[in-house]
Protein backbone atom coordinates (compact mmCIF):
# COMPACT_ATOMS: atom_id res chain seq x y z
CA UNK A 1 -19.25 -36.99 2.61
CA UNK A 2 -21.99 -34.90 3.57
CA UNK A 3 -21.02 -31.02 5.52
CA UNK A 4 -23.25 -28.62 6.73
CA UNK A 5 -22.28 -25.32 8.23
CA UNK A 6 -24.30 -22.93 10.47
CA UNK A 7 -23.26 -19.53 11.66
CA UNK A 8 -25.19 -16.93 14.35
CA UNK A 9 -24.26 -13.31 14.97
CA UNK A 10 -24.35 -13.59 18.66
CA UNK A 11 -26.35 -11.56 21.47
CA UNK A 12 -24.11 -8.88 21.43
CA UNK A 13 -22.92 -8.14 17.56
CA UNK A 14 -24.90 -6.59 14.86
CA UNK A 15 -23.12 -7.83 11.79
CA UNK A 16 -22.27 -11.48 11.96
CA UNK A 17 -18.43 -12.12 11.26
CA UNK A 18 -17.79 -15.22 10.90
CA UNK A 19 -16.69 -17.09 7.56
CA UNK A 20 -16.67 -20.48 6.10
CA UNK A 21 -15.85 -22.10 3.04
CA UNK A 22 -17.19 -25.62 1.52
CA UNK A 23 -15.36 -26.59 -1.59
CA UNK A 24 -17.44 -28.51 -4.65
CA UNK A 25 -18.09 -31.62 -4.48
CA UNK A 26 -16.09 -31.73 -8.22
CA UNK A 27 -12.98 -30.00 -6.71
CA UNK A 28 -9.97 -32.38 -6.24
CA UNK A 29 -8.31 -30.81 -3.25
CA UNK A 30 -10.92 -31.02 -0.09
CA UNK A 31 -9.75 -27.91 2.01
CA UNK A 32 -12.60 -27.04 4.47
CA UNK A 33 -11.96 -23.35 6.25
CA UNK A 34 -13.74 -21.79 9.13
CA UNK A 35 -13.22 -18.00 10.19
CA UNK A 36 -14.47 -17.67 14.19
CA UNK A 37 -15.13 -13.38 13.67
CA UNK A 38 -14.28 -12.25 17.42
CA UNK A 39 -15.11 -8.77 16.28
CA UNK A 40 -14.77 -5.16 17.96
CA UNK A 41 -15.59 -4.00 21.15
């Protein structure tokens, strides 16, 4: 299988606060994460 992951800071934040994970390709469990950062007004 083949994953890709992109991430942008916005228009309106100036630290970008999202978070993913990927594991190895050698790793038996396949436990993809993604982190949507909402941040602070």
């Amino acid at each position: 299988m083949e994953v890709l992951a992109k991430s942008d800071k916005g228009r309106v934040r100036e630290q970008n606060e999202d978070y993913y994970y990927i594991p190895d390709e050698n790793k038996k469990l396949k436990i993809y994460m993604l982190a949507d950062g909402m941040g602070r007004i």
